[in-house]
PDB file of N, CA and C in Angstrom:
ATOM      1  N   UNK A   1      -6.931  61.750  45.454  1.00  0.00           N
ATOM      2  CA  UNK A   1      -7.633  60.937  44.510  1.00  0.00           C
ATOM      3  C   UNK A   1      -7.032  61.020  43.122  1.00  0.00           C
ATOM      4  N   UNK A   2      -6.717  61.954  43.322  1.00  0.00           N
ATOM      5  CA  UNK A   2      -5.686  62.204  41.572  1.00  0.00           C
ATOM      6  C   UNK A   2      -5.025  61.189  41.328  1.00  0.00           C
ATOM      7  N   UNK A   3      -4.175  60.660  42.385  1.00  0.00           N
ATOM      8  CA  UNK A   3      -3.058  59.718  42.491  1.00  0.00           C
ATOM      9  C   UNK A   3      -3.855  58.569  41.895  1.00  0.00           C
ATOM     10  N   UNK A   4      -4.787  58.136  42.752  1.00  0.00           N
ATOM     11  CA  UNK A   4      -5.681  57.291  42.322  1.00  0.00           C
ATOM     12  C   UNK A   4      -5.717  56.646  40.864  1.00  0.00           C
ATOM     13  N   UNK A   5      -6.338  58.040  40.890  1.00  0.00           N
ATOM     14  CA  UNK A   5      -7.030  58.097  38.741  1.00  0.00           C
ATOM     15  C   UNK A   5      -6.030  58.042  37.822  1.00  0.00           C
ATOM     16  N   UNK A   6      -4.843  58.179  38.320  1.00  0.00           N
ATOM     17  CA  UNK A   6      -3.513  57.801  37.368  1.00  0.00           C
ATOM     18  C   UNK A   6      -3.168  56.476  37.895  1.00  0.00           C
ATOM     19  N   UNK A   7      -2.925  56.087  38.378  1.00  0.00           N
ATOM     20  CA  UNK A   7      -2.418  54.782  38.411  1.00  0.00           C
ATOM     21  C   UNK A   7      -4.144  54.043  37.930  1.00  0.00           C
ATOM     22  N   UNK A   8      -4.990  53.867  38.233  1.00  0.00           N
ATOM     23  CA  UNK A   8      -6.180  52.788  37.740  1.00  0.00           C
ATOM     24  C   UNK A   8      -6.121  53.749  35.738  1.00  0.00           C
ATOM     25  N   UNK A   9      -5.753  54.450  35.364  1.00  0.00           N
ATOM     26  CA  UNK A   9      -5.654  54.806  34.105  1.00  0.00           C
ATOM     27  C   UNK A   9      -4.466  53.892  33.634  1.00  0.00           C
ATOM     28  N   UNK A  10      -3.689  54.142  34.217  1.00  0.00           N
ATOM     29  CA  UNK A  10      -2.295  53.530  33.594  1.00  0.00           C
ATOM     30  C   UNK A  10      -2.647  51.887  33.715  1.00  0.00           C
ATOM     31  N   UNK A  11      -3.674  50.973  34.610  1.00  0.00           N
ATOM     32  CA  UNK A  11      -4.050  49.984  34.698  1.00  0.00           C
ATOM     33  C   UNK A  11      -4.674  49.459  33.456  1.00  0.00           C
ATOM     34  N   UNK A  12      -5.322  50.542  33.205  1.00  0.00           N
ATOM     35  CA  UNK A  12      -6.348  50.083  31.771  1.00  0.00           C
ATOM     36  C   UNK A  12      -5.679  50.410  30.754  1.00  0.00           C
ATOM     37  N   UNK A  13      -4.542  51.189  30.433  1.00  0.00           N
ATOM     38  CA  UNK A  13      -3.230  51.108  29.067  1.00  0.00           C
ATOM     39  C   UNK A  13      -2.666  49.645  28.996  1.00  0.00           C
ATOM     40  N   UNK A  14      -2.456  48.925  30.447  1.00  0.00           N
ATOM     41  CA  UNK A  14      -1.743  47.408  30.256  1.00  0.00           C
ATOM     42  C   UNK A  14      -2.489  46.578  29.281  1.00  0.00           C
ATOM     43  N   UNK A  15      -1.598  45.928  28.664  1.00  0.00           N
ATOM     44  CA  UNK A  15      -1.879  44.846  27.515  1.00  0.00           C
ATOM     45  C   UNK A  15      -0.888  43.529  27.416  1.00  0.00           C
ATOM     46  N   UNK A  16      -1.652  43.122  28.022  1.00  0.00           N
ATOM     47  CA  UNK A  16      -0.091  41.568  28.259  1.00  0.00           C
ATOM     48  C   UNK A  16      -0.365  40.843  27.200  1.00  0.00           C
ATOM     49  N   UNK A  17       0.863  39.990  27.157  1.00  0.00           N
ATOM     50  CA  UNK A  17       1.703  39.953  26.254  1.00  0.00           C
ATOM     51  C   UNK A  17       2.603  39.091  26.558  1.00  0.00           C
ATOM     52  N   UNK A  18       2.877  37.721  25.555  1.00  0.00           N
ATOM     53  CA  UNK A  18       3.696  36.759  26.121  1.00  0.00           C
ATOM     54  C   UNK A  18       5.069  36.806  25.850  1.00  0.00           C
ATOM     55  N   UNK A  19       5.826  36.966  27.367  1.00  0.00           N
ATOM     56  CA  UNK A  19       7.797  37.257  26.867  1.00  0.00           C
ATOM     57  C   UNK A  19       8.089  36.733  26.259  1.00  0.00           C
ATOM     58  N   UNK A  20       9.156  37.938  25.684  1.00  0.00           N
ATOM     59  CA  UNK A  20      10.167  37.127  24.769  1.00  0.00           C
ATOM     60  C   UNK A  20      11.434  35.993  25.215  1.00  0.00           C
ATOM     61  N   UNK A  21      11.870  35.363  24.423  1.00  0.00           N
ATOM     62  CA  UNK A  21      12.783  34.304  24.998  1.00  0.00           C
ATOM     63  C   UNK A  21      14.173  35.063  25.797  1.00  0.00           C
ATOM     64  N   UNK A  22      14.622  35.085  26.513  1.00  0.00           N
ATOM     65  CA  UNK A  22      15.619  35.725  27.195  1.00  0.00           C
ATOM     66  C   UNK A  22      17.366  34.944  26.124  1.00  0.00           C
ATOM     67  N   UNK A  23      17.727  35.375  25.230  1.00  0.00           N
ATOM     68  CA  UNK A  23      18.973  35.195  24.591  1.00  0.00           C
ATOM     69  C   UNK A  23      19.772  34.945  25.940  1.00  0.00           C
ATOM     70  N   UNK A  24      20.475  33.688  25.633  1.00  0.00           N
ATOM     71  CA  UNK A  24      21.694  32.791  26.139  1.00  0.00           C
ATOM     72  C   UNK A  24      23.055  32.774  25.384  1.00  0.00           C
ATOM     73  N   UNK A  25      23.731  34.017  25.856  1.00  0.00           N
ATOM     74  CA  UNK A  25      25.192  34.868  24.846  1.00  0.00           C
ATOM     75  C   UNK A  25      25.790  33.477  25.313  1.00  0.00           C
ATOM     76  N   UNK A  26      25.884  32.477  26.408  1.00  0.00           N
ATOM     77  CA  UNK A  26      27.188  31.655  26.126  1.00  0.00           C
ATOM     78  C   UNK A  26      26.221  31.096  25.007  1.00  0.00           C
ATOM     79  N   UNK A  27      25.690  29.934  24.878  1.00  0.00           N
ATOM     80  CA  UNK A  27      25.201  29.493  23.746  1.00  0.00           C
ATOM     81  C   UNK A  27      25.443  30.195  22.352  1.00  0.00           C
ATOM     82  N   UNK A  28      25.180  31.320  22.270  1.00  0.00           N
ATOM     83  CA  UNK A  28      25.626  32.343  21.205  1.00  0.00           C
ATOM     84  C   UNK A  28      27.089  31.644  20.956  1.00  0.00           C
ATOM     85  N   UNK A  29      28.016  32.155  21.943  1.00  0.00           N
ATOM     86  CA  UNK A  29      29.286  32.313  21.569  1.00  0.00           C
ATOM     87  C   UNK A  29      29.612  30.373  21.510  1.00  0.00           C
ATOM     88  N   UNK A  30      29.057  29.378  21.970  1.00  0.00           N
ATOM     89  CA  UNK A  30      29.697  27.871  21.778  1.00  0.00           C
ATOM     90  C   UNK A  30      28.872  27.914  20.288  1.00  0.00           C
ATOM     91  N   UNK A  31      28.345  28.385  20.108  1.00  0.00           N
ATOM     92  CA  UNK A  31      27.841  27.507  18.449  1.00  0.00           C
ATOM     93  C   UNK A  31      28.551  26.886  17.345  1.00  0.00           C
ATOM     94  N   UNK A  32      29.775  28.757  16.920  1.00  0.00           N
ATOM     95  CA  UNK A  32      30.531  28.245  16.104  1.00  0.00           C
ATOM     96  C   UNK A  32      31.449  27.162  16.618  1.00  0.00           C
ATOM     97  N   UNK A  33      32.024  26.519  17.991  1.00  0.00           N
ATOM     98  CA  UNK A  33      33.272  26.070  17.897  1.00  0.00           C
ATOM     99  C   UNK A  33      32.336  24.194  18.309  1.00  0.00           C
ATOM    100  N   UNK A  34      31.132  24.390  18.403  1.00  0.00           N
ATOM    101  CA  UNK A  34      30.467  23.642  18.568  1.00  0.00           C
ATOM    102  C   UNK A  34      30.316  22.789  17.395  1.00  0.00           C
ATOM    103  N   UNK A  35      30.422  23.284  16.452  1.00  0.00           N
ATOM    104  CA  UNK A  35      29.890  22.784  15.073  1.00  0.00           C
ATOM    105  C   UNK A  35      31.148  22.546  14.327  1.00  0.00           C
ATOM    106  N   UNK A  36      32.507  23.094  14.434  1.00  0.00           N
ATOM    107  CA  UNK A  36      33.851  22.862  14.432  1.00  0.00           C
ATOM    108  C   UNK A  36      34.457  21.778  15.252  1.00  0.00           C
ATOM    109  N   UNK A  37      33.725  21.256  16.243  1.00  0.00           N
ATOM    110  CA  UNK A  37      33.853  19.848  16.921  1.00  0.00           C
ATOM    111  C   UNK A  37      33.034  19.079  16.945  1.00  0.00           C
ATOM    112  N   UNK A  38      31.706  18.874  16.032  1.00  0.00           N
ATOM    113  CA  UNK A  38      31.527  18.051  15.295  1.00  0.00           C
ATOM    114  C   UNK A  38      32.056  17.434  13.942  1.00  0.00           C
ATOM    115  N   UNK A  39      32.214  18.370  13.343  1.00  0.00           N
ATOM    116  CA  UNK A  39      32.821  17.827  12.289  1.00  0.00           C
ATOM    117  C   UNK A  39      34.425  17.306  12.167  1.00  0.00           C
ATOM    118  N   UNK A  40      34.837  17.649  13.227  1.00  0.00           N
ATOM    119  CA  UNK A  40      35.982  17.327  13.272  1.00  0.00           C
ATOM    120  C   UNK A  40      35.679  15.916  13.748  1.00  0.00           C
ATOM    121  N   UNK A  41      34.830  15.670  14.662  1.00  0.00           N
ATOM    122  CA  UNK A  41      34.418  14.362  15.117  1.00  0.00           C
ATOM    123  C   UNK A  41      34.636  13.695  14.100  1.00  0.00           C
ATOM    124  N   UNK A  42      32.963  14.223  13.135  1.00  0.00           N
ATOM    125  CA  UNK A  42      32.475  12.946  12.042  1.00  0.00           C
ATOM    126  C   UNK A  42      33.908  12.822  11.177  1.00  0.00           C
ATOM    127  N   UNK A  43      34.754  13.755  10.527  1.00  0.00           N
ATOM    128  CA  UNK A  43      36.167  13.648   9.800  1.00  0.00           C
ATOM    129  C   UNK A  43      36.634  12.421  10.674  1.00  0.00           C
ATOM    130  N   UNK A  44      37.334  12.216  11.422  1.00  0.00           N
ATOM    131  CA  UNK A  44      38.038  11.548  12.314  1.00  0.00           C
ATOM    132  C   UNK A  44      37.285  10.075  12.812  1.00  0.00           C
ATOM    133  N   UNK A  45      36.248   9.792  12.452  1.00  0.00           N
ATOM    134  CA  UNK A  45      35.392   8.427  12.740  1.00  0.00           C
ATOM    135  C   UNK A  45      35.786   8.384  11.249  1.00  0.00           C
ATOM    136  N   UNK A  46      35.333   9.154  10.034  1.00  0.00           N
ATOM    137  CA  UNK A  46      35.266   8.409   8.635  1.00  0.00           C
ATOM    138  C   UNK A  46      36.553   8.036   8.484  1.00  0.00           C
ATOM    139  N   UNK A  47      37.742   8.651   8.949  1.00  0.00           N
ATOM    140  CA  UNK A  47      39.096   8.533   8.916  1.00  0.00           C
ATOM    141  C   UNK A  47      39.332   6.782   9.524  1.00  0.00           C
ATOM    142  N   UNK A  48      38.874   7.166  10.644  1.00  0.00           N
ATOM    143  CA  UNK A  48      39.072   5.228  11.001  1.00  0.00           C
ATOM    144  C   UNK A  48      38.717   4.290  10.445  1.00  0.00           C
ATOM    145  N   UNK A  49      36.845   4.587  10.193  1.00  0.00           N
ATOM    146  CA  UNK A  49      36.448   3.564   9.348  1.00  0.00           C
ATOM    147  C   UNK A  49      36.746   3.256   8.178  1.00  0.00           C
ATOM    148  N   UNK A  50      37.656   4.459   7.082  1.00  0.00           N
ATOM    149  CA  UNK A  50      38.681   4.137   5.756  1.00  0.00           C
ATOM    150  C   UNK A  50      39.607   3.043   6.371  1.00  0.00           C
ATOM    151  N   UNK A  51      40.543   3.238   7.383  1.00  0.00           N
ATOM    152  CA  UNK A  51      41.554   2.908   7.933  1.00  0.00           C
ATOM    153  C   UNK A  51      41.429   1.746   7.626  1.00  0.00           C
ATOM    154  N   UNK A  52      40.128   1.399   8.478  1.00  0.00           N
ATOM    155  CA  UNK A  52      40.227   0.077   9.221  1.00  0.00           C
ATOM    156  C   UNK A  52      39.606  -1.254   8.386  1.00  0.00           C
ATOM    157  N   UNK A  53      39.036  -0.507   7.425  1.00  0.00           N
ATOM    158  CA  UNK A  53      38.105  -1.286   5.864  1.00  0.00           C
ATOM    159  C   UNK A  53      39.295  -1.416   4.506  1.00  0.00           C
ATOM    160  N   UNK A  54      40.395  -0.707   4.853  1.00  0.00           N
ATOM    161  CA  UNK A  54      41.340  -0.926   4.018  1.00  0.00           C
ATOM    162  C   UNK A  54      41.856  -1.899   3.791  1.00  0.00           C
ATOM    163  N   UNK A  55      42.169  -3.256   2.317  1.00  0.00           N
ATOM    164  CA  UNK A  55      42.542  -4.293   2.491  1.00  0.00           C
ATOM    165  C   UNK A  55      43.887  -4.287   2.719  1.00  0.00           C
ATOM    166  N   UNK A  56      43.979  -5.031   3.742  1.00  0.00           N
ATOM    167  CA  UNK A  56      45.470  -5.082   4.195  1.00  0.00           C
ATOM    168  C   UNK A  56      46.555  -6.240   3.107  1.00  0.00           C
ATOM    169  N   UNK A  57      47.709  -5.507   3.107  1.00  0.00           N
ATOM    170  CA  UNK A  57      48.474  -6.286   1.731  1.00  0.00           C
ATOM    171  C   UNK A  57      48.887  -7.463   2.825  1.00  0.00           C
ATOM    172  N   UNK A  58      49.761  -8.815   2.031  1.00  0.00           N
ATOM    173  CA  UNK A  58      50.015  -9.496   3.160  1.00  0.00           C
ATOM    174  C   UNK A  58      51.576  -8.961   2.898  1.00  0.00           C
ATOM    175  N   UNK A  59      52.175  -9.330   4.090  1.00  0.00           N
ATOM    176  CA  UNK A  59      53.604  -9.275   4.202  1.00  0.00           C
ATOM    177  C   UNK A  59      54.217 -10.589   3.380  1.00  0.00           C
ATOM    178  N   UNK A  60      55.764  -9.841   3.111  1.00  0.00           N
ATOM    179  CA  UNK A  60      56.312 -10.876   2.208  1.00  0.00           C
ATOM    180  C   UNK A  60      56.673 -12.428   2.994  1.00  0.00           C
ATOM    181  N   UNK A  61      56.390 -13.277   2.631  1.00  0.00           N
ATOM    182  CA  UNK A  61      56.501 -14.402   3.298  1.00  0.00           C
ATOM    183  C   UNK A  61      57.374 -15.062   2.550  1.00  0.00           C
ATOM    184  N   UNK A  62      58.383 -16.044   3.638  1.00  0.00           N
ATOM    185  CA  UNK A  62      59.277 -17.012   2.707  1.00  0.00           C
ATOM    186  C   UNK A  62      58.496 -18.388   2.136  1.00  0.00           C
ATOM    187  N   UNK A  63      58.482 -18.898   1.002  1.00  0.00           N
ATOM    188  CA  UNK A  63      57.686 -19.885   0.620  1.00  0.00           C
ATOM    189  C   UNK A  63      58.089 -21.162   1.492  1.00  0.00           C
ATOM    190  N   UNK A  64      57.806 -21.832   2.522  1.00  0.00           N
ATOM    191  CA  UNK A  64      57.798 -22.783   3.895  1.00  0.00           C
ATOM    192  C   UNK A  64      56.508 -22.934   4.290  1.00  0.00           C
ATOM    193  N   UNK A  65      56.859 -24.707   4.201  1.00  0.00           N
ATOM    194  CA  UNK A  65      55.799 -24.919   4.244  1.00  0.00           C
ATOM    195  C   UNK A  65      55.232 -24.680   6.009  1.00  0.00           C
ATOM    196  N   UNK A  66      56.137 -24.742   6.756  1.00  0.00           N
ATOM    197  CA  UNK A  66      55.648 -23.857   8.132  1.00  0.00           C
ATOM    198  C   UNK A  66      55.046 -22.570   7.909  1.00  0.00           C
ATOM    199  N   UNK A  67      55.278 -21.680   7.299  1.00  0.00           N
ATOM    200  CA  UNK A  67      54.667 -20.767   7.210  1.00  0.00           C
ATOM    201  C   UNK A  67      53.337 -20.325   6.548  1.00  0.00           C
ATOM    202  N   UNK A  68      53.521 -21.077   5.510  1.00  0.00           N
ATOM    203  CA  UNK A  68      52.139 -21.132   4.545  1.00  0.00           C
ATOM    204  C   UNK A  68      51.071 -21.795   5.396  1.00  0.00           C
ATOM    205  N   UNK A  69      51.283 -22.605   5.974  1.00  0.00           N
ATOM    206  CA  UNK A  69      50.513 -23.656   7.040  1.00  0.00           C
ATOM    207  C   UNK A  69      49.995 -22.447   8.445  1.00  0.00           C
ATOM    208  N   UNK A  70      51.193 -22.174   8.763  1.00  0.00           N
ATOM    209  CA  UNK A  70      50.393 -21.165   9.915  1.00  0.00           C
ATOM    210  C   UNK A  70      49.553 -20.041   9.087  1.00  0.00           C
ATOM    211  N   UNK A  71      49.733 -19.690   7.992  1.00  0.00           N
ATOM    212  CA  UNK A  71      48.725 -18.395   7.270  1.00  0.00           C
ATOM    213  C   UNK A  71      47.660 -19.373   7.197  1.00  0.00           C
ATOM    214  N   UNK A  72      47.358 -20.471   6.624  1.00  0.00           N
ATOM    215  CA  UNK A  72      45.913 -20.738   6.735  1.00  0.00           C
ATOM    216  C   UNK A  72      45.519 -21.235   7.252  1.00  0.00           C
ATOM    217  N   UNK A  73      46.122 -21.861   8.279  1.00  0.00           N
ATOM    218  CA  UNK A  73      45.440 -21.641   9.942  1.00  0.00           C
ATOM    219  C   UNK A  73      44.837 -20.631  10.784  1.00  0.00           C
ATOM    220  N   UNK A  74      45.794 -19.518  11.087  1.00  0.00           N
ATOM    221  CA  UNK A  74      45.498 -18.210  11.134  1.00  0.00           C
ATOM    222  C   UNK A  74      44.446 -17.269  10.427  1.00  0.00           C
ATOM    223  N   UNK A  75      44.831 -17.353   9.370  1.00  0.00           N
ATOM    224  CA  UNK A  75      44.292 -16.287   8.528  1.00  0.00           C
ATOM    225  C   UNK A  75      43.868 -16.669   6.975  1.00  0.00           C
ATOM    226  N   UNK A  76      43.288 -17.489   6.820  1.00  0.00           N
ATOM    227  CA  UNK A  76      42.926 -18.494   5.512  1.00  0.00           C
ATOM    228  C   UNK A  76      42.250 -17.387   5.052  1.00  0.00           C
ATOM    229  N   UNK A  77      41.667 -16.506   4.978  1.00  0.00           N
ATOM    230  CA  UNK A  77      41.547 -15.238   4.147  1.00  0.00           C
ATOM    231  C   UNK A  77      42.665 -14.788   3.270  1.00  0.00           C
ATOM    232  N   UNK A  78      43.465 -14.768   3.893  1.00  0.00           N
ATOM    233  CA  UNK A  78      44.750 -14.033   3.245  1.00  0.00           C
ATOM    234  C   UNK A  78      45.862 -14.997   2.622  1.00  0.00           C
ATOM    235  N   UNK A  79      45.414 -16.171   2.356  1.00  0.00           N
ATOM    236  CA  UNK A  79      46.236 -17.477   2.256  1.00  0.00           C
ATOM    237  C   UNK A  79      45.962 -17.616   0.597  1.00  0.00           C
ATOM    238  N   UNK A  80      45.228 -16.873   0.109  1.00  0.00           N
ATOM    239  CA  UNK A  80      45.866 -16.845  -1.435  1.00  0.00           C
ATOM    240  C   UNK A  80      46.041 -15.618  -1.859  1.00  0.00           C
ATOM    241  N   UNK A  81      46.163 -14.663  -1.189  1.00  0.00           N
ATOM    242  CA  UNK A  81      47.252 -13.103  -1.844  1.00  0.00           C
ATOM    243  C   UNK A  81      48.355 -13.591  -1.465  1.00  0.00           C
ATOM    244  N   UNK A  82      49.067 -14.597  -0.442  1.00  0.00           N
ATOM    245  CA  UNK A  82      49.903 -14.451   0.037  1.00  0.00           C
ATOM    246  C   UNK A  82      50.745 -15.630  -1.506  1.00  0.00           C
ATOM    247  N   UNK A  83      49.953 -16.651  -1.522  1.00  0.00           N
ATOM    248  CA  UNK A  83      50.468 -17.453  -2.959  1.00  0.00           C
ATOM    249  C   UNK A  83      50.613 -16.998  -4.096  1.00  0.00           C
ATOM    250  N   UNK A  84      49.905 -15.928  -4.094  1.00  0.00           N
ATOM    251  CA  UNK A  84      49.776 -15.398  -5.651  1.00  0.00           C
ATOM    252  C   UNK A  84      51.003 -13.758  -5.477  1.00  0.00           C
ATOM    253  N   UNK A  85      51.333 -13.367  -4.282  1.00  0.00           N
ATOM    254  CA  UNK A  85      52.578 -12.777  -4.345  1.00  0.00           C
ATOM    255  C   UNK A  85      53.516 -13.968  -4.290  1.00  0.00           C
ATOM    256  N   UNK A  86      53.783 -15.000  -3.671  1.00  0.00           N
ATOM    257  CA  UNK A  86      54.781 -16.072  -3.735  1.00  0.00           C
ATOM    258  C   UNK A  86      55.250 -16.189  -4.921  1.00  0.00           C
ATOM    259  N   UNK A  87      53.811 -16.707  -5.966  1.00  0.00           N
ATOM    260  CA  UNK A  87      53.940 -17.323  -7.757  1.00  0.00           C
ATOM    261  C   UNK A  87      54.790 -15.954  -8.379  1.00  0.00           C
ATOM    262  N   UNK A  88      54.356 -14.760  -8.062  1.00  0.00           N
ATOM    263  CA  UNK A  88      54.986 -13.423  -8.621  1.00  0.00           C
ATOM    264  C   UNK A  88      56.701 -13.463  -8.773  1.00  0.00           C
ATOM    265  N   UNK A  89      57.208 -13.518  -7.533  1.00  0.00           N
ATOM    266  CA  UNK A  89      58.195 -13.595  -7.460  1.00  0.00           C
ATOM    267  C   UNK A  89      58.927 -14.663  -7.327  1.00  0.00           C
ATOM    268  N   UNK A  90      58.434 -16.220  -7.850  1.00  0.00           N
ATOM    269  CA  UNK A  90      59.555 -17.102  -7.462  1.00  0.00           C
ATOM    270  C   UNK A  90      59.572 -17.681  -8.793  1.00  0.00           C
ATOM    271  N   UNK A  91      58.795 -17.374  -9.473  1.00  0.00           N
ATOM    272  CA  UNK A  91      58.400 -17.910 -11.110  1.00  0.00           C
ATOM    273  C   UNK A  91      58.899 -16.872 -11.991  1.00  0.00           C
ATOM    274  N   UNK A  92      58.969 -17.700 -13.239  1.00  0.00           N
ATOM    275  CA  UNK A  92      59.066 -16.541 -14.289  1.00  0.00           C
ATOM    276  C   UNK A  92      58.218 -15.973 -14.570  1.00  0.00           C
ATOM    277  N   UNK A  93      58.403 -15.343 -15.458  1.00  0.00           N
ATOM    278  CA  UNK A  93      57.442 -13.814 -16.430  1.00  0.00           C
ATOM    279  C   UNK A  93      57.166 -14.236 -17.829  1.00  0.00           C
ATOM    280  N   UNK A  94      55.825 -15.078 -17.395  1.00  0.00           N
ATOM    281  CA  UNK A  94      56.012 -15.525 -18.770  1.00  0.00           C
ATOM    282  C   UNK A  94      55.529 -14.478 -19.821  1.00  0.00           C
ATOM    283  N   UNK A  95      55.453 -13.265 -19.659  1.00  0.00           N
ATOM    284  CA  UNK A  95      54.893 -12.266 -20.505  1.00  0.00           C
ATOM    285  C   UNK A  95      56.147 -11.325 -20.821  1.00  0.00           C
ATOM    286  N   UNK A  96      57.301 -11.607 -20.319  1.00  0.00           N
ATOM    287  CA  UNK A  96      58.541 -10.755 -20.580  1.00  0.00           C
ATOM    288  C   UNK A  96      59.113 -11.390 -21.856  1.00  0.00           C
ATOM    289  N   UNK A  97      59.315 -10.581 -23.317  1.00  0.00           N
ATOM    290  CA  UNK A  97      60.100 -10.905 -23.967  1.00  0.00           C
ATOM    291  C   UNK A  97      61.404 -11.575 -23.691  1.00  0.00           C
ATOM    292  N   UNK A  98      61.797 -12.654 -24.477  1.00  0.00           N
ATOM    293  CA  UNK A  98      63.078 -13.153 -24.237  1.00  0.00           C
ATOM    294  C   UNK A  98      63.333 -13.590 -22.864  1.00  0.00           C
ATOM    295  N   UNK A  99      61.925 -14.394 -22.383  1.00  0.00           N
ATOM    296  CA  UNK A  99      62.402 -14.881 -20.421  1.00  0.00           C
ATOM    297  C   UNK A  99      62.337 -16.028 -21.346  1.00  0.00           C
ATOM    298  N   UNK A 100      62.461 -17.294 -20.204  1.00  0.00           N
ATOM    299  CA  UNK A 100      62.477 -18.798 -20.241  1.00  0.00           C
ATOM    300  C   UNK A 100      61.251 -19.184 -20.861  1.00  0.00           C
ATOM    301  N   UNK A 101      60.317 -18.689 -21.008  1.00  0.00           N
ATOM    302  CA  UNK A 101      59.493 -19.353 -21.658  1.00  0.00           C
ATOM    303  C   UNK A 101      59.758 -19.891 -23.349  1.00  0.00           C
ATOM    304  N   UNK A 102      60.145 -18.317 -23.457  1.00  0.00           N
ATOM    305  CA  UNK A 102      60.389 -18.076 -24.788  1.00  0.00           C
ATOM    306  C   UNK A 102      61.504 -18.952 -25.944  1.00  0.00           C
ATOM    307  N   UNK A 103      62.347 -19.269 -24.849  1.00  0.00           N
ATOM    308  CA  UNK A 103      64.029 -20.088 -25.292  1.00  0.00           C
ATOM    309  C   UNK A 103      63.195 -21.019 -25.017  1.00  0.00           C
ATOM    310  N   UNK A 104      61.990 -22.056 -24.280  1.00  0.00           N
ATOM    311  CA  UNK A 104      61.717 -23.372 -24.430  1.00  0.00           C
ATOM    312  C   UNK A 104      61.105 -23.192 -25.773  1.00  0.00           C
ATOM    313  N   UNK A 105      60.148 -22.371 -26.274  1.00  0.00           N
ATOM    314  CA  UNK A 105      59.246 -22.430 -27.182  1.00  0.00           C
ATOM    315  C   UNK A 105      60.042 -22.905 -28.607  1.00  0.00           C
ATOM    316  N   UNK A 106      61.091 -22.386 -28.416  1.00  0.00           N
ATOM    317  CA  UNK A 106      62.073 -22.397 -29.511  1.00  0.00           C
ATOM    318  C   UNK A 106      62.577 -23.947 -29.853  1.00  0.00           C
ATOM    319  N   UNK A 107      62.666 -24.821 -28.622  1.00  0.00           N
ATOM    320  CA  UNK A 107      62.943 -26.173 -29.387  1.00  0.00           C
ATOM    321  C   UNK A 107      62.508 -26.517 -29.647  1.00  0.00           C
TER     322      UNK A 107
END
């Protein structure tokens, strides 16, 4: 009966008690490289979306009228950067000392 009276004693010491969460070491150990491949993510999306929002210059075009014609067909967005680099370089400067403007002004 001894046996008894120790174990129904040791019955009435119990006090339950809700477990603790059991720690998940892989989880532990993916966190940091977890959070090092997100951000590398979000870097690399903002990287595209700079990319891809960037205004694109136009390429140098020969002044033809085939060509000017297919740009604003094509791409009539870009059909007056492409004139206003044309005017740049096929015209004078009229803001350069001593260009052509300057020798007309004179007669």
């Amino acid at each position: 009966m001894n046996q008894r009276d120790d174990i129904e004693a040791r019955l009435r010491e119990f006090r339950p008690r809700r477990p603790a969460m059991i720690p998940d070491e892989r989880l532990q150990l993916l966190r940091g490289p977890i959070w090092i491949a997100v951000a590398a993510a979000i870097a690399a999306s903002m990287l595209i979306v700079a990319w891809l929002r960037r205004p694109s210059t136009p390429e140098p075009v020969a002044p033809t009228l085939g060509t000017l014609t297919a740009i604003a067909l094509e791409r009539p967005d870009d059909l007056d950067a492409v004139l206003t680099t044309i005017s740049r370089t096929s015209l004078p400067d009229v803001t350069r000392p001593g260009g052509a403007l300057q020798s007309l002004s004179k007669l």
